[in-house]
N, C-alpha and C. Protein backbone atom coordinates (compact mmCIF):
# COMPACT_ATOMS: atom_id res chain seq x y z
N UNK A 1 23.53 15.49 49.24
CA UNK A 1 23.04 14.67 48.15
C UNK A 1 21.52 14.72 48.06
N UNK A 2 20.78 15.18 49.14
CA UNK A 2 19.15 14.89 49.00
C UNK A 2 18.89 16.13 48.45
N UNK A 3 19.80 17.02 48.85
CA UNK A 3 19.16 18.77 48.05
C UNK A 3 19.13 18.59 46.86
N UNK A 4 20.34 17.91 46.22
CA UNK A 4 20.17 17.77 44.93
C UNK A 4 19.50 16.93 44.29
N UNK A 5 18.96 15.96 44.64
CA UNK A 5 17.89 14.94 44.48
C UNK A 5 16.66 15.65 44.40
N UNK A 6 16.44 16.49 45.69
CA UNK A 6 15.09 17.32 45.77
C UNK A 6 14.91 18.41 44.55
N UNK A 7 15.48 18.96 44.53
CA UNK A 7 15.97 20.09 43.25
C UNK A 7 15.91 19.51 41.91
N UNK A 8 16.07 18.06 41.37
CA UNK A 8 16.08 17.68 40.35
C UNK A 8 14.73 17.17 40.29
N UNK A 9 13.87 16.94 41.11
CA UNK A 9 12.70 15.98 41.28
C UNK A 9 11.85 17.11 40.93
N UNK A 10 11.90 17.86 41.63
CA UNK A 10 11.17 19.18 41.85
C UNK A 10 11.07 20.29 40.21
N UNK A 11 11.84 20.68 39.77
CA UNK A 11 12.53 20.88 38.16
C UNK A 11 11.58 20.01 37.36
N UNK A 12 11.89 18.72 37.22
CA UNK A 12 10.92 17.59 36.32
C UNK A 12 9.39 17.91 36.63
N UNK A 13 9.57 17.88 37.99
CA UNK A 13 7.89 17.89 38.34
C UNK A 13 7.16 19.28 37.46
N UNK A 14 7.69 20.33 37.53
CA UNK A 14 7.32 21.19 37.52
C UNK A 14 6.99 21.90 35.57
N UNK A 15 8.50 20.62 34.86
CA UNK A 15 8.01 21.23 33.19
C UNK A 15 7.23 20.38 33.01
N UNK A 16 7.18 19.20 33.36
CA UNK A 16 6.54 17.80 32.80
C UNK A 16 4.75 18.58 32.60
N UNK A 17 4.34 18.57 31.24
CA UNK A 17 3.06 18.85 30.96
C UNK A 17 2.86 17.50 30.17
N UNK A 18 1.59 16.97 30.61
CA UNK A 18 1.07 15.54 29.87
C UNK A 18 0.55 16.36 28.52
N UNK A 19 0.31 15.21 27.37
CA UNK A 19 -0.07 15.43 26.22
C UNK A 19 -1.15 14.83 25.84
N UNK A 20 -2.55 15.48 25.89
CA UNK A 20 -3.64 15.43 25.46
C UNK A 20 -4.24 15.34 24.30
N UNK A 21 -4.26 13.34 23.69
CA UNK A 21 -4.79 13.35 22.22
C UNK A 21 -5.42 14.08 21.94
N UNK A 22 -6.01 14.36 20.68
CA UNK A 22 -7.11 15.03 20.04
C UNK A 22 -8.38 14.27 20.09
N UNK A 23 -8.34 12.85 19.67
CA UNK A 23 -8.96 11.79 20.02
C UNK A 23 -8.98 10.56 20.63
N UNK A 24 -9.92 10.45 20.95
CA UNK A 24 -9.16 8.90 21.77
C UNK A 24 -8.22 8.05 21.41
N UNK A 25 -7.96 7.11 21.89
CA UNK A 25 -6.57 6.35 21.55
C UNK A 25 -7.53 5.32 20.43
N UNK A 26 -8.89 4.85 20.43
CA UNK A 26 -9.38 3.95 19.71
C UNK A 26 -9.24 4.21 18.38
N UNK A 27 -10.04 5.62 18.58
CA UNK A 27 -9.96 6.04 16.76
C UNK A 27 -8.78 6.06 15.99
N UNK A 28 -7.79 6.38 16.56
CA UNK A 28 -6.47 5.97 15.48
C UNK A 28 -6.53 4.43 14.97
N UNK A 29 -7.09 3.87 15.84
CA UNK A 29 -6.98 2.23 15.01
C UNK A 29 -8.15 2.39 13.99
N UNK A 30 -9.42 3.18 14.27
CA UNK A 30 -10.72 2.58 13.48
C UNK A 30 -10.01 3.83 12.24
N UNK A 31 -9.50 5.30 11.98
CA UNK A 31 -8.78 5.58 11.11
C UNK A 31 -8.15 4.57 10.00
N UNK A 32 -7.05 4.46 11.05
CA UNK A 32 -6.18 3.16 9.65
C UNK A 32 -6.62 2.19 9.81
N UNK A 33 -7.87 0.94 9.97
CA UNK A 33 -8.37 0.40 9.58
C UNK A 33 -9.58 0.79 8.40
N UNK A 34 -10.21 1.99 8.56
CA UNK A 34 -11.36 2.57 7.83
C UNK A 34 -10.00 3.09 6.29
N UNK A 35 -9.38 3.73 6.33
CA UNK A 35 -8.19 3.66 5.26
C UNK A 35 -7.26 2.58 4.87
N UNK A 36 -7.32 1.62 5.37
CA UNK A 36 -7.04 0.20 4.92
C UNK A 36 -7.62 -0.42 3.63
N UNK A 37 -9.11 -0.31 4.18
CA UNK A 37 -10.27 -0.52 3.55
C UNK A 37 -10.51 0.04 2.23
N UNK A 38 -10.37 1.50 2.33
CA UNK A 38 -10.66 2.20 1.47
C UNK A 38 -9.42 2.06 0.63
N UNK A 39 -8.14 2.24 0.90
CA UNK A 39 -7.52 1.87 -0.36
C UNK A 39 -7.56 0.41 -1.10
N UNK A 40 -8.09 -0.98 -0.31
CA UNK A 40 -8.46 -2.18 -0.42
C UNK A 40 -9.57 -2.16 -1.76
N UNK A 41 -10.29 -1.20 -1.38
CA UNK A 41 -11.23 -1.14 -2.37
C UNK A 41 -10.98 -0.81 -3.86
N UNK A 42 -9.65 0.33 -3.32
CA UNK A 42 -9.34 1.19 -4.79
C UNK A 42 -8.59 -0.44 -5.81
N UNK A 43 -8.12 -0.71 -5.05
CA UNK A 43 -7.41 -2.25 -5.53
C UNK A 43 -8.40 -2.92 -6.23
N UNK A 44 -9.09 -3.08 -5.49
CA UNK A 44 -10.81 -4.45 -5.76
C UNK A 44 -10.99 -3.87 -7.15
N UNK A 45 -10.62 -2.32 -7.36
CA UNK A 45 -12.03 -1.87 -8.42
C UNK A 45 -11.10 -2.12 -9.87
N UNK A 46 -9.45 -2.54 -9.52
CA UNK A 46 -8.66 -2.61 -10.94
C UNK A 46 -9.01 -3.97 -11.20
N UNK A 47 -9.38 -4.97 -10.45
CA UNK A 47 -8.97 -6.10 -10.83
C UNK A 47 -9.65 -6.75 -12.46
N UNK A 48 -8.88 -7.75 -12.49
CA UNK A 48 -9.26 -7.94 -14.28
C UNK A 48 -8.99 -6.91 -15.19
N UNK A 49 -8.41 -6.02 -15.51
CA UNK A 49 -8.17 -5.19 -15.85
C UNK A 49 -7.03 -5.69 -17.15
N UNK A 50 -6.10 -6.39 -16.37
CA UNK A 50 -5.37 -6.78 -17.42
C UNK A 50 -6.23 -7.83 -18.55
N UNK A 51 -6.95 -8.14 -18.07
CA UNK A 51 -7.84 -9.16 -18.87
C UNK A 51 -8.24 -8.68 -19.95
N UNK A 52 -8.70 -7.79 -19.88
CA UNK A 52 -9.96 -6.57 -20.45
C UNK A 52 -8.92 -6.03 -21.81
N UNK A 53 -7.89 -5.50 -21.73
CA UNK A 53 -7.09 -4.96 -22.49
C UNK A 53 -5.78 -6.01 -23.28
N UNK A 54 -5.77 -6.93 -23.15
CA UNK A 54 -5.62 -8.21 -23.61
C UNK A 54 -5.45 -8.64 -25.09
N UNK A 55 -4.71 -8.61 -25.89
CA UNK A 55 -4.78 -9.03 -27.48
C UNK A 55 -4.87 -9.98 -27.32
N UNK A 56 -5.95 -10.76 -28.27
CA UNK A 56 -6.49 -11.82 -28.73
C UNK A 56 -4.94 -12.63 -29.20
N UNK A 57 -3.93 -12.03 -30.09
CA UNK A 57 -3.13 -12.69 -30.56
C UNK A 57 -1.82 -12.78 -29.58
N UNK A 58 -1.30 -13.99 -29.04
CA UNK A 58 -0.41 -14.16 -28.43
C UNK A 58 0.90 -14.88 -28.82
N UNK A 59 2.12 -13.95 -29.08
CA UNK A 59 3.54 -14.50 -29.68
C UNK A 59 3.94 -14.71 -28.31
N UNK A 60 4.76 -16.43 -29.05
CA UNK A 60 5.49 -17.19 -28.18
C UNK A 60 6.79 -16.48 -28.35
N UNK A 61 8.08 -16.58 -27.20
CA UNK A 61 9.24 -16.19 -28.21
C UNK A 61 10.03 -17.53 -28.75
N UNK A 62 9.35 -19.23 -28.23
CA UNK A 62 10.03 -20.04 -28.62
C UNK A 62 9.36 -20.27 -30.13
N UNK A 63 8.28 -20.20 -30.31
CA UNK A 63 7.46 -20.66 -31.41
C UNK A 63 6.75 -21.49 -31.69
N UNK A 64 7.81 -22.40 -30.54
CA UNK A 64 6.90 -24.11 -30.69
C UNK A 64 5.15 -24.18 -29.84
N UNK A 65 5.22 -23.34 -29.08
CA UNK A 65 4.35 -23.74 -28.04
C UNK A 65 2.67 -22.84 -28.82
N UNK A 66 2.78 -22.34 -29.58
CA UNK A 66 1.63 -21.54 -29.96
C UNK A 66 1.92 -21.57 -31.16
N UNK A 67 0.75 -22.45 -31.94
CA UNK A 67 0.68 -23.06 -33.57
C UNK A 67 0.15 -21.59 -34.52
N UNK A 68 -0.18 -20.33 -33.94
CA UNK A 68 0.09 -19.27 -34.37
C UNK A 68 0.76 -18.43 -34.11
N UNK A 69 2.00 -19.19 -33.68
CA UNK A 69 3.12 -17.45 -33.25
C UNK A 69 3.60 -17.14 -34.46
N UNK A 70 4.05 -18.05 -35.31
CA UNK A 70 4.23 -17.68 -36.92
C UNK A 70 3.66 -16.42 -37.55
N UNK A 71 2.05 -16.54 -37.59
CA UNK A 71 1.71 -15.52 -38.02
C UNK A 71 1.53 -14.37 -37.42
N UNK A 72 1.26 -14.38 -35.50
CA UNK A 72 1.27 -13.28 -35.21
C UNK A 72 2.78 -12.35 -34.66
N UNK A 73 3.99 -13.24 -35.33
CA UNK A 73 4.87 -12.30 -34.75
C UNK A 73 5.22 -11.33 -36.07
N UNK A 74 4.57 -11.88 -37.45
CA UNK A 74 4.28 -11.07 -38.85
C UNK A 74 3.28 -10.02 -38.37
N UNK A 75 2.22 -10.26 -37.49
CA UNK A 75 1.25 -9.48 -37.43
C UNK A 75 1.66 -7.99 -37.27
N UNK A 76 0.82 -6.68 -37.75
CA UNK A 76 1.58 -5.56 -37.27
C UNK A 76 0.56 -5.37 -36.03
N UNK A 77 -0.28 -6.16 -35.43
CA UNK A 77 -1.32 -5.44 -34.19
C UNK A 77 -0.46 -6.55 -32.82
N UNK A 78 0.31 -7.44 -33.49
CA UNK A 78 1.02 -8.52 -32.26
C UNK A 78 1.76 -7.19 -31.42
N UNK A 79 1.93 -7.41 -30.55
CA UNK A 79 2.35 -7.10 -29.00
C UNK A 79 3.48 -7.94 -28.23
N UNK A 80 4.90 -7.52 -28.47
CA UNK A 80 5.70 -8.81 -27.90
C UNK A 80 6.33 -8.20 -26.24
């Protein structure tokens, strides 16, 4: 039983090659934190956006609640 114990120990020992990051273990965090960021930003730069593009005229679909949905659901520039 120990030959074969020795023989199996010995086998492992011998493929086992460790694996050597490319970079340290830190920079993978400062990576996807530094790309966190940067897509954070791409976000930051839409905001208000919907604001901006926005028709002035707003149809209700009840009618009651906006004393011009009358005319802007006639309108041809209304947006429903």
């Amino acid at each position: 039983m120990s030959m074969t114990s020795t023989v199996a120990t010995l086998a492992a020992a011998a493929t086992e090659e460790l694996r050597v990051l490319p970079i340290p273990a830190w920079a993978f965090g400062a990576i996807a934190f530094a790309s966190f960021m940067v897509l954070l930003g791409v976000l930051w730069s839409f905001r208000n956006t919907a604001a901006k593009y926005d028709t002035p005229i707003r149809v209700s679909h009840g009618g009651r609640e906006d004393p011009q949905a009358a005319r802007g659901a006639a309108d041809l520039g209304a947006h429903h």
